[in-house]
N, C-alpha and C. Protein backbone atom coordinates (compact mmCIF):
# COMPACT_ATOMS: atom_id res chain seq x y z
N UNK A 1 -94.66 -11.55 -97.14
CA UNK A 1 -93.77 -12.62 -96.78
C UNK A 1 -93.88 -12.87 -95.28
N UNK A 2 -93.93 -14.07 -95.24
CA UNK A 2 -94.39 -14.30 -93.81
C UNK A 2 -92.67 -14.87 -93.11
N UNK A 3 -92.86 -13.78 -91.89
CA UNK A 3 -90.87 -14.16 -91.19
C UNK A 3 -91.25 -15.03 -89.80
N UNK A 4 -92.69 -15.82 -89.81
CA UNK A 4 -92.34 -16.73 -88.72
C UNK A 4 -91.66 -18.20 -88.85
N UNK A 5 -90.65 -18.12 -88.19
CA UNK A 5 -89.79 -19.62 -88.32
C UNK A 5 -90.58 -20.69 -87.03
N UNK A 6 -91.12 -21.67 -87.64
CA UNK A 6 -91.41 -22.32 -86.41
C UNK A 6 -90.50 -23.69 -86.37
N UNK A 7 -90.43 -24.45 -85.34
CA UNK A 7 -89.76 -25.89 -85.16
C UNK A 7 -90.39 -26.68 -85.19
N UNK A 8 -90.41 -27.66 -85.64
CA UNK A 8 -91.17 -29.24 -85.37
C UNK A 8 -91.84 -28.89 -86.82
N UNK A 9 -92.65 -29.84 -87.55
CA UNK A 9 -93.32 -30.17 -88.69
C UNK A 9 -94.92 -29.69 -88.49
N UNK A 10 -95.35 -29.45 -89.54
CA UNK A 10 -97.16 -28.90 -89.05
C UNK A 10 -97.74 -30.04 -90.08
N UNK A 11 -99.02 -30.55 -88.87
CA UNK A 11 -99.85 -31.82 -89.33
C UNK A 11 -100.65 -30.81 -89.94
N UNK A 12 -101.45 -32.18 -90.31
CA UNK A 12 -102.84 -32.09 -91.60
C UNK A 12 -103.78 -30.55 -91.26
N UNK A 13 -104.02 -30.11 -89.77
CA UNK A 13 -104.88 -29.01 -88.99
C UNK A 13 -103.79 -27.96 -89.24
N UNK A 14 -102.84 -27.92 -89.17
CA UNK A 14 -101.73 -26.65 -89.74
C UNK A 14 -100.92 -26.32 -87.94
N UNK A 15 -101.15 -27.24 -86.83
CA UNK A 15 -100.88 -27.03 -85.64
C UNK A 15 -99.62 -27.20 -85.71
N UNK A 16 -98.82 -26.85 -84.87
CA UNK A 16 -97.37 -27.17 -85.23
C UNK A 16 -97.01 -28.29 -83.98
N UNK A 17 -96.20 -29.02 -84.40
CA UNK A 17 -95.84 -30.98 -83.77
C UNK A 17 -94.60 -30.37 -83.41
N UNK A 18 -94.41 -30.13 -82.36
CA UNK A 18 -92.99 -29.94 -81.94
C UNK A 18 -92.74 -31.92 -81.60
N UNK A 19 -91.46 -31.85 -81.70
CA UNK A 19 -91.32 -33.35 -81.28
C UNK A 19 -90.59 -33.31 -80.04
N UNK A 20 -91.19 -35.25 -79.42
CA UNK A 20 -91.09 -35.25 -77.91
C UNK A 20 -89.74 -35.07 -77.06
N UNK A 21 -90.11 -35.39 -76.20
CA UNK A 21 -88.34 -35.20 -75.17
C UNK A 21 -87.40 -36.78 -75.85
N UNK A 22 -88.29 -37.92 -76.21
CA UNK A 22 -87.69 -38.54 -76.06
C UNK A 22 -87.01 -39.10 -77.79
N UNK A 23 -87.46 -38.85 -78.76
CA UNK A 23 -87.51 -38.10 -80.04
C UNK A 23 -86.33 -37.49 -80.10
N UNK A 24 -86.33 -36.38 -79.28
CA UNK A 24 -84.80 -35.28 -79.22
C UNK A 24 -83.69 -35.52 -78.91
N UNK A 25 -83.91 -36.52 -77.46
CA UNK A 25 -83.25 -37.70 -77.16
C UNK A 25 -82.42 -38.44 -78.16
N UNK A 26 -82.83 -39.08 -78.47
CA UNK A 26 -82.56 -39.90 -79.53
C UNK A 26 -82.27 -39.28 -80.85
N UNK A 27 -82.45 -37.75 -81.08
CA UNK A 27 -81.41 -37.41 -82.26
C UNK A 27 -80.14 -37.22 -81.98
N UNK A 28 -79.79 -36.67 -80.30
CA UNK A 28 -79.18 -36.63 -79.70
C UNK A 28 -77.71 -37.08 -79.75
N UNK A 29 -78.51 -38.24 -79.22
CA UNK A 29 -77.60 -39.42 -79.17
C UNK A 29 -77.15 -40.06 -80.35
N UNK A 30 -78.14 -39.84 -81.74
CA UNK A 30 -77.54 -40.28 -83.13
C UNK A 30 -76.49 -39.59 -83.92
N UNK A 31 -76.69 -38.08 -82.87
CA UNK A 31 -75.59 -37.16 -83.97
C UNK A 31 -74.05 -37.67 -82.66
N UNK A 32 -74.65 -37.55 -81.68
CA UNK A 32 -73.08 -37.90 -80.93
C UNK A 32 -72.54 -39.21 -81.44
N UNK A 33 -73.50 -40.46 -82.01
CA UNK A 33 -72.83 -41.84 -82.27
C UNK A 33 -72.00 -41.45 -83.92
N UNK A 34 -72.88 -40.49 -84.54
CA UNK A 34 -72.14 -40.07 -85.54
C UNK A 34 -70.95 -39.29 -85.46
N UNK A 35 -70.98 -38.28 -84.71
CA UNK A 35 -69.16 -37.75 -84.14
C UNK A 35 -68.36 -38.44 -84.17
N UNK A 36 -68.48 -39.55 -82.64
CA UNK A 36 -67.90 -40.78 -82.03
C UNK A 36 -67.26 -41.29 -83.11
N UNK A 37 -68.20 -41.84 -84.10
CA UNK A 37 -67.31 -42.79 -85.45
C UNK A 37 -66.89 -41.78 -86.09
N UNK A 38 -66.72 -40.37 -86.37
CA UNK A 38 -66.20 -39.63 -87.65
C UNK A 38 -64.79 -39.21 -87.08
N UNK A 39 -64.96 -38.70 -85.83
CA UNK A 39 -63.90 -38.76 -84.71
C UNK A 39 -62.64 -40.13 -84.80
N UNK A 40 -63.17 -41.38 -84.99
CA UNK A 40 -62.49 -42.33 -84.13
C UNK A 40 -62.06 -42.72 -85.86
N UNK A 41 -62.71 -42.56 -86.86
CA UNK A 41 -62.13 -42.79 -87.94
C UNK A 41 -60.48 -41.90 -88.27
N UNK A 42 -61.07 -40.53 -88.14
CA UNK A 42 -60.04 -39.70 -88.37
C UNK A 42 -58.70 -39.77 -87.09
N UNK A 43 -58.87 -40.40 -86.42
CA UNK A 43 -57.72 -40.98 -85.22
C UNK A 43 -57.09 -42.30 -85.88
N UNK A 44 -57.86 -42.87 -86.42
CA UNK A 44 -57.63 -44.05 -87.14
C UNK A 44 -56.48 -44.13 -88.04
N UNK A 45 -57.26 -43.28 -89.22
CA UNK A 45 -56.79 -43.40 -90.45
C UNK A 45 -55.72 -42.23 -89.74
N UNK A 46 -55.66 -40.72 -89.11
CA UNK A 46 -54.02 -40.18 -88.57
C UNK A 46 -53.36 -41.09 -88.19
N UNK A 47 -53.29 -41.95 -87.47
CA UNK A 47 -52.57 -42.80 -86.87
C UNK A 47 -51.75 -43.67 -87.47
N UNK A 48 -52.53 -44.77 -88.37
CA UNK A 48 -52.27 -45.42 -89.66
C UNK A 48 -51.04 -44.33 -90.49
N UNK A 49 -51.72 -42.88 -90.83
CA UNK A 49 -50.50 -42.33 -91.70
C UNK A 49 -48.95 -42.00 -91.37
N UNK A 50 -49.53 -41.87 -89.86
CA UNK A 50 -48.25 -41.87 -89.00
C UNK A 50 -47.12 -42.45 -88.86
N UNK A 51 -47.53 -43.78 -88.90
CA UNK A 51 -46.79 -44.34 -88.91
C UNK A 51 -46.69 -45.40 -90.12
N UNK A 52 -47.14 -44.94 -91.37
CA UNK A 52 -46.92 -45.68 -92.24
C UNK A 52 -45.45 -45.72 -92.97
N UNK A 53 -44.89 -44.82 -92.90
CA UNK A 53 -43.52 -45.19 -93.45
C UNK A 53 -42.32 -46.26 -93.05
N UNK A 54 -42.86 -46.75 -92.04
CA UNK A 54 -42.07 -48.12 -91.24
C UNK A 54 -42.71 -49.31 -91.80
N UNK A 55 -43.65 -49.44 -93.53
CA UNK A 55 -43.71 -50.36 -94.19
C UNK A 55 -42.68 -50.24 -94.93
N UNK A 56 -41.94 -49.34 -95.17
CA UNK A 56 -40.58 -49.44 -96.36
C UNK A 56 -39.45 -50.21 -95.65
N UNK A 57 -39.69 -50.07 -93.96
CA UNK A 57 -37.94 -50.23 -93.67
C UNK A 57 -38.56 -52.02 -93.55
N UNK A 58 -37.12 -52.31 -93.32
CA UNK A 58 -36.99 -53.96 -93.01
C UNK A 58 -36.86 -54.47 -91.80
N UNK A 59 -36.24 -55.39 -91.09
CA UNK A 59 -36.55 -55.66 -89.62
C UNK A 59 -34.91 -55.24 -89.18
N UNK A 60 -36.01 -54.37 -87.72
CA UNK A 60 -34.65 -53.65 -86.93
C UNK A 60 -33.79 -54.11 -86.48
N UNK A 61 -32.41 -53.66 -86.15
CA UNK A 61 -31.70 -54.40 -84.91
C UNK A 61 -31.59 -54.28 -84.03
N UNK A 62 -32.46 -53.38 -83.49
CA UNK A 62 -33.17 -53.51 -81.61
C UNK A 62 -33.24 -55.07 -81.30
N UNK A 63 -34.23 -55.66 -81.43
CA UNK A 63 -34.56 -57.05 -81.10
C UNK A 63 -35.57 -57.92 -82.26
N UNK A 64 -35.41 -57.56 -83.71
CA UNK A 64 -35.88 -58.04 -84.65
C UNK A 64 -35.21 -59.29 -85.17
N UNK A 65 -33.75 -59.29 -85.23
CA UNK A 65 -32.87 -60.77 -85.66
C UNK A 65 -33.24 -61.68 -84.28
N UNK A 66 -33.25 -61.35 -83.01
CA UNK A 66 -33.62 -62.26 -81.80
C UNK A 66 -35.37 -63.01 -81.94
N UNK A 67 -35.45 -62.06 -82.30
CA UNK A 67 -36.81 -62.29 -81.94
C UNK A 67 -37.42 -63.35 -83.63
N UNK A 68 -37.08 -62.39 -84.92
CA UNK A 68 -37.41 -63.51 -86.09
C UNK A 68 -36.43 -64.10 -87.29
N UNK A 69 -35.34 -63.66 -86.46
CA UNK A 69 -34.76 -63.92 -88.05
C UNK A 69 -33.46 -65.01 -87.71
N UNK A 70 -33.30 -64.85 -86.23
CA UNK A 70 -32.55 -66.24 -85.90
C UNK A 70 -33.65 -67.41 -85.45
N UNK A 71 -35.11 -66.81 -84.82
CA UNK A 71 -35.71 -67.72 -83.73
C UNK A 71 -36.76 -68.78 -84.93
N UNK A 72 -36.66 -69.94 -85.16
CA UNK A 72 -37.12 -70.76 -85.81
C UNK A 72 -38.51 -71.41 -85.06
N UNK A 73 -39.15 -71.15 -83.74
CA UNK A 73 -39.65 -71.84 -82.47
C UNK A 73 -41.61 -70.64 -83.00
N UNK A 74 -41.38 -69.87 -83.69
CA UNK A 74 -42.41 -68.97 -83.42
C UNK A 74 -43.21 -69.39 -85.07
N UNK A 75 -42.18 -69.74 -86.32
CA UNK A 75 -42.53 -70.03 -87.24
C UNK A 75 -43.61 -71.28 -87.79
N UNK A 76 -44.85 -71.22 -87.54
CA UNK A 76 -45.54 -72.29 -87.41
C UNK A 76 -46.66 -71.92 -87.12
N UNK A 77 -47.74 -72.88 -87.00
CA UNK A 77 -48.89 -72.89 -86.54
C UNK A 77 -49.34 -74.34 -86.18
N UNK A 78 -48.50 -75.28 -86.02
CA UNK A 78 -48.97 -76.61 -85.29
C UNK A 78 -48.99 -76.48 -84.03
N UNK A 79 -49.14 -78.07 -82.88
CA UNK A 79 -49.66 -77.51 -81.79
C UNK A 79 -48.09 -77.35 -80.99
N UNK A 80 -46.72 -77.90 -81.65
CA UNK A 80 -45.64 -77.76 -81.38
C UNK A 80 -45.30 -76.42 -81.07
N UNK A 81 -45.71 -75.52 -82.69
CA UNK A 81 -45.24 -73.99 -82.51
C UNK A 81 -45.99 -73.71 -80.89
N UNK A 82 -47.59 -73.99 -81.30
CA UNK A 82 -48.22 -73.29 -80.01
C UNK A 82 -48.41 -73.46 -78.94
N UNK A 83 -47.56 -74.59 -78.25
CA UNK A 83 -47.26 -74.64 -77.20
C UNK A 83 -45.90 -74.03 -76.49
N UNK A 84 -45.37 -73.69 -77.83
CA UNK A 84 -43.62 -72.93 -77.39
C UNK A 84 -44.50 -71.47 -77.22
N UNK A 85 -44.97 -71.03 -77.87
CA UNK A 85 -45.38 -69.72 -77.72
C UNK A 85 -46.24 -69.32 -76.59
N UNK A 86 -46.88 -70.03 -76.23
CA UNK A 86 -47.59 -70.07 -75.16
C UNK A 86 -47.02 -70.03 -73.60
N UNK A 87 -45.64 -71.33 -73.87
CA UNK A 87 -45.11 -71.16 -72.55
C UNK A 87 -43.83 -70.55 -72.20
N UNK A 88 -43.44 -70.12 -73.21
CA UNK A 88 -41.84 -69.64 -73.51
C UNK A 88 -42.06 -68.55 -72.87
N UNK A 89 -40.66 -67.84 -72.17
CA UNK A 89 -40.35 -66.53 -71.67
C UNK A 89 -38.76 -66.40 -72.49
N UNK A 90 -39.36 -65.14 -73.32
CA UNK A 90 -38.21 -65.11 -74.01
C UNK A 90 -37.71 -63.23 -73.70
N UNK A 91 -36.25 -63.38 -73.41
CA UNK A 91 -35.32 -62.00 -72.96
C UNK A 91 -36.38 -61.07 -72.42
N UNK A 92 -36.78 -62.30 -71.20
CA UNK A 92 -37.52 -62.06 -69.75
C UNK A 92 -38.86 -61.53 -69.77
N UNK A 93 -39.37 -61.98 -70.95
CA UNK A 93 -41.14 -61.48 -71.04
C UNK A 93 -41.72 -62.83 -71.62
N UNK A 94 -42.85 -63.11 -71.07
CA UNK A 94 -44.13 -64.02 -71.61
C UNK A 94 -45.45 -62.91 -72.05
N UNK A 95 -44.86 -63.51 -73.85
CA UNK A 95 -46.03 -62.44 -74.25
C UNK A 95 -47.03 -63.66 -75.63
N UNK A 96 -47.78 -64.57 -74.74
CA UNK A 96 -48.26 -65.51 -75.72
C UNK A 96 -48.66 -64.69 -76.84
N UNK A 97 -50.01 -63.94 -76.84
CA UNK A 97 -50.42 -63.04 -77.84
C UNK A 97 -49.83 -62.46 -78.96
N UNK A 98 -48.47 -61.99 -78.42
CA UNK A 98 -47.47 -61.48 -79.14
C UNK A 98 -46.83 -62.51 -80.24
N UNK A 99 -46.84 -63.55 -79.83
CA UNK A 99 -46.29 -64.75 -80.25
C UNK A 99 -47.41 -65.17 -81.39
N UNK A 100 -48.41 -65.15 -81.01
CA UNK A 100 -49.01 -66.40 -81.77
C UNK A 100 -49.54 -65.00 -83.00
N UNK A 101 -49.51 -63.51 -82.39
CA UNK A 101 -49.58 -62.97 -83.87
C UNK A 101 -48.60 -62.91 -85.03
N UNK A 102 -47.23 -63.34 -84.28
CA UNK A 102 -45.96 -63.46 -84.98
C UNK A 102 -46.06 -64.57 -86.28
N UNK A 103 -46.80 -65.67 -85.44
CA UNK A 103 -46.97 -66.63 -86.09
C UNK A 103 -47.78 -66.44 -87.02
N UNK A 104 -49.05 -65.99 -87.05
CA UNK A 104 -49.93 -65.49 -88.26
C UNK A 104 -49.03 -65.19 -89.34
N UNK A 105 -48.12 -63.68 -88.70
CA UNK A 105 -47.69 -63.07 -89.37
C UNK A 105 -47.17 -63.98 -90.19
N UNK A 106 -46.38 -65.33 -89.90
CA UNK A 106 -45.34 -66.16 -90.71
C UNK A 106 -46.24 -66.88 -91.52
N UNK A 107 -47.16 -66.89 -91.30
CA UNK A 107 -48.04 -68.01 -91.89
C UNK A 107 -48.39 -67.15 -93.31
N UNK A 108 -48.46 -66.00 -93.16
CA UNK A 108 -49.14 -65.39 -94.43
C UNK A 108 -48.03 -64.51 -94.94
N UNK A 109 -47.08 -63.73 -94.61
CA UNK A 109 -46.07 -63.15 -95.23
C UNK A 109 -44.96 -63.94 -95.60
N UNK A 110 -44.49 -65.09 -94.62
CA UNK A 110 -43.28 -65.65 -94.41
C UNK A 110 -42.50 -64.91 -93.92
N UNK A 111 -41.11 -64.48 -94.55
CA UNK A 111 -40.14 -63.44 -93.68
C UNK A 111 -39.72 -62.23 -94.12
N UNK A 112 -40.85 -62.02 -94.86
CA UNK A 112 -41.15 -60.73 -95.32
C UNK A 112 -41.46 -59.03 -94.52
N UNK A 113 -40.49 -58.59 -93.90
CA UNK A 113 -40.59 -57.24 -92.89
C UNK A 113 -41.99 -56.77 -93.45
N UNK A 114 -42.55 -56.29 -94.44
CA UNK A 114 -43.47 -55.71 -94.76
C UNK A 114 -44.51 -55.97 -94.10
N UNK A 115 -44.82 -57.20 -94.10
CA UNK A 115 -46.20 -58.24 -93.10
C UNK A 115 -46.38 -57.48 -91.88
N UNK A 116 -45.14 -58.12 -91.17
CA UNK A 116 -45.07 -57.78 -89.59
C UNK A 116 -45.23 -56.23 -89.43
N UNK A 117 -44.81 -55.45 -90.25
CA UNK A 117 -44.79 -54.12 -90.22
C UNK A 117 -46.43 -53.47 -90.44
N UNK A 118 -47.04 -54.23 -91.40
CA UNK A 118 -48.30 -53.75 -91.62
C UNK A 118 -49.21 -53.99 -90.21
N UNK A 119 -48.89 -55.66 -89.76
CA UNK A 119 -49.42 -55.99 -88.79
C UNK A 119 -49.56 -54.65 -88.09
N UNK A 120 -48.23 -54.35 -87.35
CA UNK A 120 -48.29 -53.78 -86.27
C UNK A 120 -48.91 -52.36 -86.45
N UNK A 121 -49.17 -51.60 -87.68
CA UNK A 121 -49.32 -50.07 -88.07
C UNK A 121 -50.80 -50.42 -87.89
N UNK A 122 -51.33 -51.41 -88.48
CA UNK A 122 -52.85 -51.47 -88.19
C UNK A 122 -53.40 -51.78 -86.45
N UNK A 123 -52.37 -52.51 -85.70
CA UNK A 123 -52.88 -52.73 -84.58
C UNK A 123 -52.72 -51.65 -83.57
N UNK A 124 -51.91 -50.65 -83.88
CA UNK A 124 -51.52 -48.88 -83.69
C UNK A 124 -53.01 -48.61 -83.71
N UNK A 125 -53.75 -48.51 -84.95
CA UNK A 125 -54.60 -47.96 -85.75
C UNK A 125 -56.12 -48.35 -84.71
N UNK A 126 -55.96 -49.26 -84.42
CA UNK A 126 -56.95 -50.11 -84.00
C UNK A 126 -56.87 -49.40 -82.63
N UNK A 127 -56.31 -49.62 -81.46
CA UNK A 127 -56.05 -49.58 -80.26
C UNK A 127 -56.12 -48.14 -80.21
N UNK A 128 -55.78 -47.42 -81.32
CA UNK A 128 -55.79 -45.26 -80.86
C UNK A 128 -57.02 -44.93 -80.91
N UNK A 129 -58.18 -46.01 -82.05
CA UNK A 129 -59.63 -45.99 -81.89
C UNK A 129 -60.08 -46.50 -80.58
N UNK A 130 -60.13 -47.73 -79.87
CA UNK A 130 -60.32 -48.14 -79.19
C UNK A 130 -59.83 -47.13 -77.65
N UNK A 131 -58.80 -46.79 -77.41
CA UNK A 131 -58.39 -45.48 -76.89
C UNK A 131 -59.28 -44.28 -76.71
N UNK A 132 -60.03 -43.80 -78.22
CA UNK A 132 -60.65 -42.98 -78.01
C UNK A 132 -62.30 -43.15 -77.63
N UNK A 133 -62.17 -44.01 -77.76
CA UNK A 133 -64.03 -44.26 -77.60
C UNK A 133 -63.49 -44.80 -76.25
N UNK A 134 -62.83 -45.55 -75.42
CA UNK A 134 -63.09 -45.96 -74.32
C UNK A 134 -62.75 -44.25 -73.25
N UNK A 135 -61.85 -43.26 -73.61
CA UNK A 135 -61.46 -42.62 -72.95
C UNK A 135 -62.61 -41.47 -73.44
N UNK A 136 -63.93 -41.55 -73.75
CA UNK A 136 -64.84 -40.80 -74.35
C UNK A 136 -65.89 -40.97 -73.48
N UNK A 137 -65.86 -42.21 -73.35
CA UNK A 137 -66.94 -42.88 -72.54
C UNK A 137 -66.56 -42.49 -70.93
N UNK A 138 -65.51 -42.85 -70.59
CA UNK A 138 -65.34 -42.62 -69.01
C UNK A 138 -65.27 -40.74 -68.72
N UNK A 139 -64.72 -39.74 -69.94
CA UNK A 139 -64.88 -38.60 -69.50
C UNK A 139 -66.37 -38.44 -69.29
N UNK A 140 -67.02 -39.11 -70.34
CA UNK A 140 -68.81 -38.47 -70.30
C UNK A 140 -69.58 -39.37 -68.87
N UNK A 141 -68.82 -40.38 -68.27
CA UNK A 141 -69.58 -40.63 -66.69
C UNK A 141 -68.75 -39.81 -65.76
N UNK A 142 -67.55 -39.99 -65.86
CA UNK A 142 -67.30 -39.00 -65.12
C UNK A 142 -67.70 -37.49 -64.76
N UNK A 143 -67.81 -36.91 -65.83
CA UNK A 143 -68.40 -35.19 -66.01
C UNK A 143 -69.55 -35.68 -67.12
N UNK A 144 -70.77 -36.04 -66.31
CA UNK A 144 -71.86 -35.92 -67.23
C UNK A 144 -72.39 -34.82 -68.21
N UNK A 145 -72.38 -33.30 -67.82
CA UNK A 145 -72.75 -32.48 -67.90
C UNK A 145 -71.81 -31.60 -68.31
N UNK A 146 -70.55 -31.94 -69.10
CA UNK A 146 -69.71 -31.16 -69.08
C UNK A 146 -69.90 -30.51 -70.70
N UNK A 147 -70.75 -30.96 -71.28
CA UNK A 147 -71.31 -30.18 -72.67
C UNK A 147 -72.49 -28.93 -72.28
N UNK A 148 -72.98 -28.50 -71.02
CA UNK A 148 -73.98 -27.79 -70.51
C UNK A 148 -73.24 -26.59 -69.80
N UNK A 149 -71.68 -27.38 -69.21
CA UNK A 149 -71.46 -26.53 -68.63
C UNK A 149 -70.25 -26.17 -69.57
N UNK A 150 -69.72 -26.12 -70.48
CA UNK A 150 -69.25 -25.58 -71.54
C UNK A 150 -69.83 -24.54 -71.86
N UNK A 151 -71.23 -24.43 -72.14
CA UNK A 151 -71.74 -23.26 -73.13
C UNK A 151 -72.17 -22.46 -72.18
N UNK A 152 -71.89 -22.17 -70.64
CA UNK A 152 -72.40 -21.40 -69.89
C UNK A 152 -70.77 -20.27 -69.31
């Protein structure tokens, strides 16, 4: 029984092909892009579970009746709604974005808490990914080498 383990693949002559720097490279970097997404999924979908039980409740009374259940101005999607949403400052914030997803929201749930609620658990979901890959990226320029100097 032969106990030599070698690396790389052996061509047609029986020589052994170690593969190049840049080859290695590039598995490299395919198993880290694979982390990255298995990582940013499982942040995802935690996140999502986290806060999924705030699809059962209905709209709060923090600032949920102010904001949809008295305010008639957000309900829409003509250029009427979207110019109120756009320029309105409402209980001292201009948050167009905020607004015109409100409006989606009305457009496809109506005044259904569930909608707005899903909305927001997925945009949680979204942004804790986005979070982690952007705050992944600046540790690895910042401390290039900090996987080298780990194992030492």
């Amino acid at each position: 029984m032969n106990s030599n383990i070698t690396v790389g693949t052996v061509d047609a002559t029986r020589r052994v092909v170690t593969p190049s720097h840049s080859e290695a490279a590039n598995d490299i970097r395919a198993v880290e892009r694979r982390r990255t997404f298995v990582l940013g999924v499982v942040i995802g979908v935690s996140t999502f579970l986290s806060f999924l039980p705030a699809l059962q409740l209905g709209f709060v009374e923090w600032d949920d009746f102010a904001n949809f259940v008295t305010n008639f101005q957000y309900r829409g999607l003509t250029l009427e709604h979207l110019h109120w949403m756009l320029t309105s400052v409402r209980g001292g914030h201009w948050i167009p974005a905020t607004w015109v997803t409100f409006g989606l929201d009305h457009a496809v749930w109506g005044m259904d808490p569930f909608g707005y609620h899903l909305t927001n658990v997925l945009l949680h979901s979204m942004n804790a990914i986005v979070f982690f890959v952007l705050a992944r990226s600046l540790l690895r320029l910042a401390v290039p080498n900090i996987a080298a100097t780990a194992l030492q």
